[in-house]
C-alpha atoms as a PDB file:
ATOM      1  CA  UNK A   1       0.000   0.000   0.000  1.00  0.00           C
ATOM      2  CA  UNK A   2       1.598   2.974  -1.253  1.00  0.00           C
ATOM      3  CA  UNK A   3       2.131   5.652   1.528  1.00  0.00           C
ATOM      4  CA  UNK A   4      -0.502   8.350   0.740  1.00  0.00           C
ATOM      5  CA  UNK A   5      -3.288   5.428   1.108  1.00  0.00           C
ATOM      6  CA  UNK A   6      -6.363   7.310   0.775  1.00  0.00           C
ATOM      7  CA  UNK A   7     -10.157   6.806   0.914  1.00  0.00           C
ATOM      8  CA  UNK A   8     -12.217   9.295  -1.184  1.00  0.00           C
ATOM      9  CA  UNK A   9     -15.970   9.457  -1.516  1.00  0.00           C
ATOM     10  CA  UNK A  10     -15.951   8.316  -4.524  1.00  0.00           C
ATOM     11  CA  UNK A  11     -13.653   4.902  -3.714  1.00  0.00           C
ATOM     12  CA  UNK A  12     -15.926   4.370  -0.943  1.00  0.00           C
ATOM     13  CA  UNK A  13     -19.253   4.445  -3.187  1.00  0.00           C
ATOM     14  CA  UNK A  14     -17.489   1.924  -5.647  1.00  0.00           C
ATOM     15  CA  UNK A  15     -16.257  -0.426  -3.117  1.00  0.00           C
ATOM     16  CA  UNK A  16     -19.801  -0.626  -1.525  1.00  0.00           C
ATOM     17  CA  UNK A  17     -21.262  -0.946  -5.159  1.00  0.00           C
ATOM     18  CA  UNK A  18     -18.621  -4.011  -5.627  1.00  0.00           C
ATOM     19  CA  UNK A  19     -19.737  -5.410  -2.170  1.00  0.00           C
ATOM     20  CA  UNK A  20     -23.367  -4.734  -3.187  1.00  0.00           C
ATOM     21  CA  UNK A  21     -22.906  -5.986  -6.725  1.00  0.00           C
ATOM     22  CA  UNK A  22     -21.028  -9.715  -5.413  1.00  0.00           C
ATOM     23  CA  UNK A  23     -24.652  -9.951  -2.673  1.00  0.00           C
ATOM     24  CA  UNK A  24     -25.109 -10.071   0.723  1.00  0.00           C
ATOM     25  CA  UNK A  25     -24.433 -13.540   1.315  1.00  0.00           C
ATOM     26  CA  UNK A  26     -20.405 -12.685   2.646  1.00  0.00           C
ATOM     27  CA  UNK A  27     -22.110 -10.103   5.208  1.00  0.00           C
ATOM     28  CA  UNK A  28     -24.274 -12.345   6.225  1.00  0.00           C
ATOM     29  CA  UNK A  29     -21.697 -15.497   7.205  1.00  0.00           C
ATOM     30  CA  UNK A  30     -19.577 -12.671   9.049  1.00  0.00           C
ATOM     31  CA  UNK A  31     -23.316 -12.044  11.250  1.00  0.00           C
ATOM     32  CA  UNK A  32     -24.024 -15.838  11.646  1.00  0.00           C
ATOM     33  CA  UNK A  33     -27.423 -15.453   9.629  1.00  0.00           C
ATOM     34  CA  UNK A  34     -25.608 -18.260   7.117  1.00  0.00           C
ATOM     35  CA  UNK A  35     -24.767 -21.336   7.429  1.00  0.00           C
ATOM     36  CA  UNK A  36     -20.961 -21.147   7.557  1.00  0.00           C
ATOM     37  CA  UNK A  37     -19.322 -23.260   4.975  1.00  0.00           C
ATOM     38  CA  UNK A  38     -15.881 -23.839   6.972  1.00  0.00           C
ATOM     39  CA  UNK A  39     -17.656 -25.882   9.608  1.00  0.00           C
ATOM     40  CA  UNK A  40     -18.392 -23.121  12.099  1.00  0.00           C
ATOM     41  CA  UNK A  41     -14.502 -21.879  11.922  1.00  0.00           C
ATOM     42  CA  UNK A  42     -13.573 -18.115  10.731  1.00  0.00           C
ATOM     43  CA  UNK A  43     -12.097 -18.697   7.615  1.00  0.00           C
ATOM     44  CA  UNK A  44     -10.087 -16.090   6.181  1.00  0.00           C
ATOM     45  CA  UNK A  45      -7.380 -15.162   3.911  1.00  0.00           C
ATOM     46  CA  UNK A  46      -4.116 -13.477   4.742  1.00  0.00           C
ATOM     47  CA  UNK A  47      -3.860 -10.261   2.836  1.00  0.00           C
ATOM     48  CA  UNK A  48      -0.117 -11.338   1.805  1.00  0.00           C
ATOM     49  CA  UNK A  49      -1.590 -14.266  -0.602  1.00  0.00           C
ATOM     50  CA  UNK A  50      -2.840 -11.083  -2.687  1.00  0.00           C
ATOM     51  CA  UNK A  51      -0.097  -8.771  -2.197  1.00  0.00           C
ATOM     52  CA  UNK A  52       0.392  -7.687  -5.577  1.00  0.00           C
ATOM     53  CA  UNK A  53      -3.375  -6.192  -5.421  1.00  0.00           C
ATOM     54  CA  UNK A  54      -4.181  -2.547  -3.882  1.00  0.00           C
ATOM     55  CA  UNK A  55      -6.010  -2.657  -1.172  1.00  0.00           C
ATOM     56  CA  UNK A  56      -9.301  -2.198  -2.904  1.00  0.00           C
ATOM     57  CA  UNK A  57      -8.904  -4.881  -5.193  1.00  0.00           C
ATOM     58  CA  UNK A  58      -7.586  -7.594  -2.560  1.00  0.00           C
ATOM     59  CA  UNK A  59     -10.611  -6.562  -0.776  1.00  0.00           C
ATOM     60  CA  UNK A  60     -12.645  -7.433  -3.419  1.00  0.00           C
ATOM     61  CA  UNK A  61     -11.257 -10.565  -4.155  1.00  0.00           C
ATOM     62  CA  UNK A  62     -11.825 -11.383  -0.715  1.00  0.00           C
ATOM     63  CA  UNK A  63     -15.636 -11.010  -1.137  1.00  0.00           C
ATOM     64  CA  UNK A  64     -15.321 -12.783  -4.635  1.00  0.00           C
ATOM     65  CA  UNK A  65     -13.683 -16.100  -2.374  1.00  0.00           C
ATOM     66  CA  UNK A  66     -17.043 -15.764  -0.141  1.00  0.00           C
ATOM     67  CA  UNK A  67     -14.892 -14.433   2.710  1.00  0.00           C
ATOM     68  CA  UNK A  68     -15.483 -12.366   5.510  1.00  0.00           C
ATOM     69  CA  UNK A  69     -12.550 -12.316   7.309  1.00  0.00           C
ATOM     70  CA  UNK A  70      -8.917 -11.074   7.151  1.00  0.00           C
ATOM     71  CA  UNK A  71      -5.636 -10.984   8.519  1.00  0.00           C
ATOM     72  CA  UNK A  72      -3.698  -7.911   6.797  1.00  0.00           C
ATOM     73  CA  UNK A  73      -0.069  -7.518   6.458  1.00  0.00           C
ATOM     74  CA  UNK A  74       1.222  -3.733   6.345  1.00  0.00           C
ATOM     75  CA  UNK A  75       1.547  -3.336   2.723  1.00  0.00           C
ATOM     76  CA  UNK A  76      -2.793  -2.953   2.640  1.00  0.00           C
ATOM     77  CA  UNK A  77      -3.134  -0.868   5.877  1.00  0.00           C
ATOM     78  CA  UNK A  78      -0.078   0.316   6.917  1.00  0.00           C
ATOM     79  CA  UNK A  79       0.324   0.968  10.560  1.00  0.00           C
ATOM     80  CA  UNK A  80      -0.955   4.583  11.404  1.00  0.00           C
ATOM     81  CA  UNK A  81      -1.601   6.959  14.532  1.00  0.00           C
ATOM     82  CA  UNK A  82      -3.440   8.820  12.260  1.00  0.00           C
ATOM     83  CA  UNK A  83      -7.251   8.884  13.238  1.00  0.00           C
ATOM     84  CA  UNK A  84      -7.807  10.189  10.229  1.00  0.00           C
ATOM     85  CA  UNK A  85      -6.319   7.776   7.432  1.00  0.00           C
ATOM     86  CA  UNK A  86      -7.487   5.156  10.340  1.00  0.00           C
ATOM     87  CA  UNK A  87     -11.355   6.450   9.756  1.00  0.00           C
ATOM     88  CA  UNK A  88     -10.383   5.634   5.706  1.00  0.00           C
ATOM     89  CA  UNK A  89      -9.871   2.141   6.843  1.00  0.00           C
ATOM     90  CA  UNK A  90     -12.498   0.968   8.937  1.00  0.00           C
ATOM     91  CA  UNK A  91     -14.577   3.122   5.724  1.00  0.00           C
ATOM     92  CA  UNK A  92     -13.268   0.881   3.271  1.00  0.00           C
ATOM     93  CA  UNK A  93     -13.658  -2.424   5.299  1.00  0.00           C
ATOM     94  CA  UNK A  94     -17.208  -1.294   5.987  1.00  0.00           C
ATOM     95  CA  UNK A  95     -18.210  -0.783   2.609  1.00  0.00           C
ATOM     96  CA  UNK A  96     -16.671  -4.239   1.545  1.00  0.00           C
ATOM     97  CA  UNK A  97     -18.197  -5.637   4.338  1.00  0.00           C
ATOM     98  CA  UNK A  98     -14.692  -7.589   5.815  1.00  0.00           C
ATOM     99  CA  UNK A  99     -13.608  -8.018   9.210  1.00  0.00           C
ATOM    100  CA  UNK A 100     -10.250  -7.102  10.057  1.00  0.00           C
ATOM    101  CA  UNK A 101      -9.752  -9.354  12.659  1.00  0.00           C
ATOM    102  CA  UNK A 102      -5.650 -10.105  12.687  1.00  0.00           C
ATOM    103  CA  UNK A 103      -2.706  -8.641  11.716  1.00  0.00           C
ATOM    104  CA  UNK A 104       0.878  -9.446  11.376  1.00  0.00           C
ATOM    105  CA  UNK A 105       3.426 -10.386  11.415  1.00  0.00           C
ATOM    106  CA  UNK A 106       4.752  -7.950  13.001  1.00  0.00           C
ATOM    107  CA  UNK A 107       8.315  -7.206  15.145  1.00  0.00           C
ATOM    108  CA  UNK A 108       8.411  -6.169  18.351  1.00  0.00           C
ATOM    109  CA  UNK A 109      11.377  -4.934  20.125  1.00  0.00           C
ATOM    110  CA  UNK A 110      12.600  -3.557  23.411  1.00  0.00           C
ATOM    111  CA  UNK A 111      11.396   0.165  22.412  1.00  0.00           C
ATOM    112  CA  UNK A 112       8.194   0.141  24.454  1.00  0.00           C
ATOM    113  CA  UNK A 113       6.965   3.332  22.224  1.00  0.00           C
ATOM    114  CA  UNK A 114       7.224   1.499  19.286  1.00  0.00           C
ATOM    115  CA  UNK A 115       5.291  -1.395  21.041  1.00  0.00           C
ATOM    116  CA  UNK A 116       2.472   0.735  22.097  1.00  0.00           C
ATOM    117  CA  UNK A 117       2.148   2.349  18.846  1.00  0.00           C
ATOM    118  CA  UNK A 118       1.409  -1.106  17.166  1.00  0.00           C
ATOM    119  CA  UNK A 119      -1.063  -2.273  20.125  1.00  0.00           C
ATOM    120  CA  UNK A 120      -2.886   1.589  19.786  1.00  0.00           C
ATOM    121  CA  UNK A 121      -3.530   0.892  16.060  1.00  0.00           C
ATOM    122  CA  UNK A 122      -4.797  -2.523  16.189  1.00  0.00           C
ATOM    123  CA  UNK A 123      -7.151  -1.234  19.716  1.00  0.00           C
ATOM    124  CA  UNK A 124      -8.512   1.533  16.766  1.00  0.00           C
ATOM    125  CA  UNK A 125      -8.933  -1.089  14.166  1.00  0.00           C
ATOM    126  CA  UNK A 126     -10.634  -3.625  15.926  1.00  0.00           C
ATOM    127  CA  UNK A 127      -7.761  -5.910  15.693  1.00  0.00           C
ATOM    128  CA  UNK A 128      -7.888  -9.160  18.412  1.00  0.00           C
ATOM    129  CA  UNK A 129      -4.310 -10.477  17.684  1.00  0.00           C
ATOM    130  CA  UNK A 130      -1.062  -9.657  16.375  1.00  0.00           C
ATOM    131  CA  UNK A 131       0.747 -12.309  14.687  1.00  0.00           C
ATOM    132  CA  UNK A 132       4.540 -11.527  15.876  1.00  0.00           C
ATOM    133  CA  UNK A 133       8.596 -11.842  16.048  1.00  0.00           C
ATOM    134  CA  UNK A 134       9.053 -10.326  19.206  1.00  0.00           C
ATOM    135  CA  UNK A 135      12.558 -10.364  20.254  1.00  0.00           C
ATOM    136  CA  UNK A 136      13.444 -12.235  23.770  1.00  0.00           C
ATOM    137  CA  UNK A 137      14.146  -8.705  25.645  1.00  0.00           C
ATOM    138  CA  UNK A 138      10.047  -7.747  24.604  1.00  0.00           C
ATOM    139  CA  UNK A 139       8.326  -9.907  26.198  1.00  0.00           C
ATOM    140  CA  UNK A 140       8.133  -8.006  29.778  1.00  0.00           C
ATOM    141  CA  UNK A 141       6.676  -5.119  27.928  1.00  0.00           C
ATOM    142  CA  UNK A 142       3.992  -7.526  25.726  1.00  0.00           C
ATOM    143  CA  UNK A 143       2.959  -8.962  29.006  1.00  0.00           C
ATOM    144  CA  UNK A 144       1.916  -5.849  30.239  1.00  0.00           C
ATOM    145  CA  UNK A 145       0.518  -4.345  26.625  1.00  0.00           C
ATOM    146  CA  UNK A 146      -1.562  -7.401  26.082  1.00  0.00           C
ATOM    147  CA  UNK A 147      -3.037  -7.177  29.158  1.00  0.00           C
ATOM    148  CA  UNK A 148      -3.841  -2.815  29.163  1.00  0.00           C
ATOM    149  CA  UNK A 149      -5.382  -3.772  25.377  1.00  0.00           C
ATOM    150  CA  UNK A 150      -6.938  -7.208  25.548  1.00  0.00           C
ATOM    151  CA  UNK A 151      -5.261  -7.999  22.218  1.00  0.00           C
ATOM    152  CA  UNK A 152      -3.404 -11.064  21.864  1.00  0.00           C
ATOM    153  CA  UNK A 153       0.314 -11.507  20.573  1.00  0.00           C
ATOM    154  CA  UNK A 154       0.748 -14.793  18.403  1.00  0.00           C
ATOM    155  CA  UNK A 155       4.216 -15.802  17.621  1.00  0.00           C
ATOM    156  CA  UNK A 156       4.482 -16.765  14.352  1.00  0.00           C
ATOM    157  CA  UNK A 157       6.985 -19.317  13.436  1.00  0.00           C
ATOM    158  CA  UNK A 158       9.211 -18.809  10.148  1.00  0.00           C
ATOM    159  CA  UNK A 159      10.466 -21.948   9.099  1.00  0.00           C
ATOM    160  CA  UNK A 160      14.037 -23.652   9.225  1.00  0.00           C
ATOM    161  CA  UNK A 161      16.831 -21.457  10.700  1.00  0.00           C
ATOM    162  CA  UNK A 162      14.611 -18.892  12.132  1.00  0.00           C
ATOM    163  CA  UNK A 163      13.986 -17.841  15.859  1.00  0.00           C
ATOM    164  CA  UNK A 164      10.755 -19.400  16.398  1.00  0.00           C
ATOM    165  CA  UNK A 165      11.066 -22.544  13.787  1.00  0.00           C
ATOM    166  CA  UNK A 166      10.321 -25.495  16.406  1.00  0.00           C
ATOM    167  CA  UNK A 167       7.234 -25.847  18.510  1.00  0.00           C
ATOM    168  CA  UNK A 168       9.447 -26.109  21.842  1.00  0.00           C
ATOM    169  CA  UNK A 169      11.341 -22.361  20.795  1.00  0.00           C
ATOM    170  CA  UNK A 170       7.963 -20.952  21.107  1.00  0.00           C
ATOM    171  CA  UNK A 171       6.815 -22.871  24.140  1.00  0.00           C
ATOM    172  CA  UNK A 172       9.913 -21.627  26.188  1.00  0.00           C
ATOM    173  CA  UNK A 173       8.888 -18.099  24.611  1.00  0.00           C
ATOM    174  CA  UNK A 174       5.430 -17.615  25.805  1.00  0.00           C
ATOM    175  CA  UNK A 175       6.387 -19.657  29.433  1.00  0.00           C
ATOM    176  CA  UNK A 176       5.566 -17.648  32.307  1.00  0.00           C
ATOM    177  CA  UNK A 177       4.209 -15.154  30.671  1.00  0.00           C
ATOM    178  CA  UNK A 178       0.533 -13.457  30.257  1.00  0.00           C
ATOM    179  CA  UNK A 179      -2.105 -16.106  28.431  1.00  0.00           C
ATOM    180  CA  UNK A 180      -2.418 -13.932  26.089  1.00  0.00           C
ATOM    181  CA  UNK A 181       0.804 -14.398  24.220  1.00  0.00           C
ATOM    182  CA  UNK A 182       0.646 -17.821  22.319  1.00  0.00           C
ATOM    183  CA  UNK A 183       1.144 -18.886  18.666  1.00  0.00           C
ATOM    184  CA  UNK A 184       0.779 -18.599  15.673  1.00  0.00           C
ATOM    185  CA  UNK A 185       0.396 -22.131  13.906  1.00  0.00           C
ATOM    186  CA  UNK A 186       1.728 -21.591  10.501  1.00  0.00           C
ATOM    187  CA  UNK A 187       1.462 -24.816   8.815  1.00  0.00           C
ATOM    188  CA  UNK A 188       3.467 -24.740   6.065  1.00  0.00           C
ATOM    189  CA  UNK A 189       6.320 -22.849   8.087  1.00  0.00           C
ATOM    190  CA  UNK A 190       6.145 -26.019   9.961  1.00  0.00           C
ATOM    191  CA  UNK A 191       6.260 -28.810   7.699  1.00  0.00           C
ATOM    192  CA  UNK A 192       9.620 -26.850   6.372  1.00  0.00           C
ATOM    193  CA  UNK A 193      10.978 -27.333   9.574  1.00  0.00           C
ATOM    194  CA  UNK A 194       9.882 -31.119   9.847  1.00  0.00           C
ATOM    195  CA  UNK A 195       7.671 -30.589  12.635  1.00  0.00           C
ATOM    196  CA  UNK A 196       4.191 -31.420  12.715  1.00  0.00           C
ATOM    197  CA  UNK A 197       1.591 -29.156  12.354  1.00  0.00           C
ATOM    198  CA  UNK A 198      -1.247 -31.286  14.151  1.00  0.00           C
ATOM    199  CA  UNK A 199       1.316 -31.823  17.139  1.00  0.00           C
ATOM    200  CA  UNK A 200       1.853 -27.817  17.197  1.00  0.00           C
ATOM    201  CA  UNK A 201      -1.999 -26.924  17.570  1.00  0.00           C
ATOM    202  CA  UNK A 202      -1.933 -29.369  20.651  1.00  0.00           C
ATOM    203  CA  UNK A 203       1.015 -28.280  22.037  1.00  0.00           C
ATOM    204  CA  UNK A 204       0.401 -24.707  22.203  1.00  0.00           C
ATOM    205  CA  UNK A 205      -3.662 -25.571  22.788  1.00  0.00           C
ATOM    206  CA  UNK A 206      -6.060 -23.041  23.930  1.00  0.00           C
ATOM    207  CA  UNK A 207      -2.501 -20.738  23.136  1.00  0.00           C
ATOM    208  CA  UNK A 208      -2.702 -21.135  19.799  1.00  0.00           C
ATOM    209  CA  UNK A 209      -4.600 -17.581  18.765  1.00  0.00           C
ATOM    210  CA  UNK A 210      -4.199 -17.509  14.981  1.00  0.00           C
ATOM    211  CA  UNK A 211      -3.385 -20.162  12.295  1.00  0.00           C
ATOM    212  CA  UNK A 212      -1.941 -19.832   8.748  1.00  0.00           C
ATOM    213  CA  UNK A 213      -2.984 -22.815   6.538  1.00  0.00           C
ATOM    214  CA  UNK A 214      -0.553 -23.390   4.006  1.00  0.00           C
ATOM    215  CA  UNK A 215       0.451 -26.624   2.645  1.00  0.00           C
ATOM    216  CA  UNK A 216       4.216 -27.533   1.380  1.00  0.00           C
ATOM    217  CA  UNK A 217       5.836 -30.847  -0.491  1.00  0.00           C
ATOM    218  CA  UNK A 218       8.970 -31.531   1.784  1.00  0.00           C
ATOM    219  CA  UNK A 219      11.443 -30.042   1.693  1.00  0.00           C
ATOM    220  CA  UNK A 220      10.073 -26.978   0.898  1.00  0.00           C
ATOM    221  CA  UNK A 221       8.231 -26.662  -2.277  1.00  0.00           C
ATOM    222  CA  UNK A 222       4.537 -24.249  -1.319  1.00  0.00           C
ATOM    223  CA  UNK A 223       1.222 -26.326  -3.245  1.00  0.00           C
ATOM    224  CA  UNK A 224      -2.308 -25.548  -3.151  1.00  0.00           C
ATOM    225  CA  UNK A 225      -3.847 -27.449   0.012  1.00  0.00           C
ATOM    226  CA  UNK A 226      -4.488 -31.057  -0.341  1.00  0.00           C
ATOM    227  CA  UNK A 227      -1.039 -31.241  -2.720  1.00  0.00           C
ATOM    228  CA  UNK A 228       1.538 -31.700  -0.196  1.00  0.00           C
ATOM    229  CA  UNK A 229       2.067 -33.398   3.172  1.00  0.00           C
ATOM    230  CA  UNK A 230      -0.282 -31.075   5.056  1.00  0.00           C
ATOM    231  CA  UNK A 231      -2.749 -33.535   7.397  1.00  0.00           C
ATOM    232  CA  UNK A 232      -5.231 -30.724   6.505  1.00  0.00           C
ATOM    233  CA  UNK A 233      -7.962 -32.527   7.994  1.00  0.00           C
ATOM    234  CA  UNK A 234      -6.166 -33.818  11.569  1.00  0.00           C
ATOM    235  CA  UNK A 235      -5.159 -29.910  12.084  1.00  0.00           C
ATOM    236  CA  UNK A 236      -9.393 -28.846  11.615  1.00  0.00           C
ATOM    237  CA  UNK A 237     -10.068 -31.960  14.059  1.00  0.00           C
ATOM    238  CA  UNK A 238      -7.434 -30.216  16.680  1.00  0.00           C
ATOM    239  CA  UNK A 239      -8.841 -27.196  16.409  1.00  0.00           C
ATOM    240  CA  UNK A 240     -12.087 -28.024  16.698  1.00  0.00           C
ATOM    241  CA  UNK A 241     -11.107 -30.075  20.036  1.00  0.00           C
ATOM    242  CA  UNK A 242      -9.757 -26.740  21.210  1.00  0.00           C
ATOM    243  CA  UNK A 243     -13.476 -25.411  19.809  1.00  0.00           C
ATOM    244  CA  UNK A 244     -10.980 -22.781  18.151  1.00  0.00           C
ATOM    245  CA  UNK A 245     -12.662 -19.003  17.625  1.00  0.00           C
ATOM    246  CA  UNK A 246     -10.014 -16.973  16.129  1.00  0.00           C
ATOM    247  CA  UNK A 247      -9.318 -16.479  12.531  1.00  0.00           C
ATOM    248  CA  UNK A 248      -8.044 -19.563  10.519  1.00  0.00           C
ATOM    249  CA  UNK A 249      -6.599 -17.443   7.889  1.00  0.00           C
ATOM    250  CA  UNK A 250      -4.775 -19.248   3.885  1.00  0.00           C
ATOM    251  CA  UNK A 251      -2.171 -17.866   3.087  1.00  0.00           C
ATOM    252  CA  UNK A 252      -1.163 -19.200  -0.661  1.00  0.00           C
ATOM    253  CA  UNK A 253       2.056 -17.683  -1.371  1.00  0.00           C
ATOM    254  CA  UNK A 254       2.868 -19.150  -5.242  1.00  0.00           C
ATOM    255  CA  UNK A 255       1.738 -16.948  -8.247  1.00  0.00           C
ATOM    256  CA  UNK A 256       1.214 -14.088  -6.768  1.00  0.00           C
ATOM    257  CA  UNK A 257       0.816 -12.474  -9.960  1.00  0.00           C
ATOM    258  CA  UNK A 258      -2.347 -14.150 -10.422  1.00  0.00           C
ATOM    259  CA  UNK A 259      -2.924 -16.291  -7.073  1.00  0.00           C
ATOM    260  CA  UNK A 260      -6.765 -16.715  -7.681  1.00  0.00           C
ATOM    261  CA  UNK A 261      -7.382 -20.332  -9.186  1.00  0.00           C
ATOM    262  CA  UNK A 262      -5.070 -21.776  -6.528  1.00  0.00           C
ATOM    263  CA  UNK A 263      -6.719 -19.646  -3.845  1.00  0.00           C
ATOM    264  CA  UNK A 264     -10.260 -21.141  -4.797  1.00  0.00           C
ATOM    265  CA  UNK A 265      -8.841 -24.263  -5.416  1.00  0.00           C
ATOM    266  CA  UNK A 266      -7.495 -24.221  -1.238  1.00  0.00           C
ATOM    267  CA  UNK A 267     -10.614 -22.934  -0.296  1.00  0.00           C
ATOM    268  CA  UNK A 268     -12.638 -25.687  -1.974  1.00  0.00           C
ATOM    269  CA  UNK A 269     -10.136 -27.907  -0.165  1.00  0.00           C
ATOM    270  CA  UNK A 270     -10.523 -26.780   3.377  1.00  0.00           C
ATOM    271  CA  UNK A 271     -14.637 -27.150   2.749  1.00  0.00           C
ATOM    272  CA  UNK A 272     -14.391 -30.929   1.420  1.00  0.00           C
ATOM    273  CA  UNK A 273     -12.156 -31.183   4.708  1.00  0.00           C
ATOM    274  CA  UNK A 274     -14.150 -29.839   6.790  1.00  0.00           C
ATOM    275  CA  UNK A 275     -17.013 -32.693   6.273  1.00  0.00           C
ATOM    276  CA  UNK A 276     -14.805 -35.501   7.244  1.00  0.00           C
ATOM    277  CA  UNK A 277     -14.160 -33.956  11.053  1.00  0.00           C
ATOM    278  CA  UNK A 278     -17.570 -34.856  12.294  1.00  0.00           C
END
C-alpha cells in the first residue's frame, strides 16, 4: 500500500457498489445469519496471498472467495496513529463488508513506544491479535501491553533457521508469561521445519490464537492445500477439540501475480475437509 493510502468518496461508493454488486451472502456469514461453509470456523485469507493487489482490489477478491474475514499484512493498511487515514480504513472495510480481525506479522522490540504504537492501532482497528517476532528482551513489555489492550500476541513461526522454527522455541517463549501471548500455527512454516503441524496446535492448545494454513511438499516446495504433506484434515479436528474461535486465515504464497485459481482451489479444499471432522 503505497504511503498516501487514501479513501475518497468516490472509492468508498465503488467499493460498496462491488460489495453490493457480489450480494449479501459474505455479510451475512460474518453475522451468523448463514450457514458457515468452513464448519463453524472463521475462515479467512491473509492479505499477503494477494499482495500484488491494492487494497481495494484484494478486498474485493476477498468477497469474490465468499470471505469475511482477514488478517492484513502492512503493505494494505499500513500501521498509522493517524485517526484520520485510520477512519479511511475501517470506511473501506465497511463498505466491503470484511472483518479485520488479525494482523501481522509484526516485530516487536525492546522500544516500548514502538510497542504501544502497534497495540494503539490494532485497539482503533478492531484488531484481536497480532501475529509476531518479538525479540526475547520484549516480552516483559507484551505482558503488560496485552493485558492494558486485551489484544493477543501470536508468535508466528518462520520456518528452518529462524527464531521461532520449532514448537518447543515458542513454548519456552510464551512460558511464564501473560495467556495472552501464544502462537501462531503456521502450517506450512512447519512442515519446512519437519515438525508437525497437528502436534503444534496441541502443544500450544487453547494458546494457539491464529493459524496460517498453508500446505508444502517436503522439503520446501509451497502447493495448493491437499497437494503436499499437510494432514489438513487432523489440524481442523485439533482445532475443533480446542473449539478454536479466532481467525483460521490461507495464506497461498505461489503466483502471486495471479494467485486466484489456486486460492479457490485451497478454499474448496478446506470445505471438502471440513465434512470428514464430524
Amino acid at each position: 500500500m503505497p504511503e498516501n493510502f487514501s479513501v475518497t468518496r468516490r472509492s468508498l461508493l465503488k467499493a460498496g457498489a462491488a460489495a453490493a454488486a457480489l450480494g449479501g451472502s459474505v455479510t451475512r456469514l460474518a453475522s451468523g445469519e448463514d450457514k458457515n461453509p468452513y464448519g463453524g470456523f472463521r475462515m479467512g485469507i491473509q492479505s499477503y496471498s494477494l499482495r500484488n493487489y491494492d487494497t481495494e482490489g484484494a478486498l474485493t477478491q476477498t468477497r469474490k472467495f465468499g470471505l469475511a474475514y482477514w488478517e492484513s499484512f502492512n503493505k494494505h493498511f499500513p500501521v498509522t496513529d493517524s485517526a484520520g487515514k485510520i477512519a479511511e480504513y475501517r470506511k473501506l472495510l465497511d463498505a466491503m463488508g470484511i472483518k479485520l480481525v488479525a494482523y501481522g506479522v509484526q516485530p516487536f522490540t525492546k522500544d516500548t513506544d514502538a510497542n504501544r504504537k502497534q497495540f494503539e492501532f490494532a485497539r482503533a482497528m478492531g484488531i484481536q491479535t497480532l501475529s509476531a517476532d518479538p525479540t526475547p528482551d520484549s516480552f516483559d513489555n507484551l505482558d503488560k501491553l496485552v493485558e492494558e489492550y486485551g489484544i493477543n500476541i501470536a508468535i508466528h513461526n518462520h520456518g528452518p533457521g529462524a527464531r521461532y522454527a520449532k514448537i518447543d522455541d515458542v513454548l519456552k517463549a510464551i512460558r511464564n508469561h501473560h495467556e495472552r501471548i501464544g502462537a501462531c500455527v503456521d502450517t506450512g512454516h512447519y512442515l519446512r521445519s519437519d515438525v508437525n503441524a497437528v502436534e503444534a496446535i496441541e502443544a500450544f492448545g487453547a494458546r494457539t490464537y491464529d493459524v496460517h494454513l498453508k500446505d508444502v511438499k517436503k522439503p520446501d516446495k509451497f502447493t495448493v492445500l491437499g497437494k503436499g504433506d499437510l494432514d489438513l484434515v487432523g489440524c481442523l479436528k485439533a482445532l475443533k477439540k480446542l473449539k478454536y474461535d479466532h481467525l483460521l486465515a490461507l495464506e497461498y504464497e505461489e503466483h502471486p501475480e495471479d494467485p486466484i485459481d489456486e486460492i479457490q482451489a485451497c478454499l474448496a479444499a478446506v470445505r471438502d475437509a471440513v465434512k470428514k471432522v464430524g
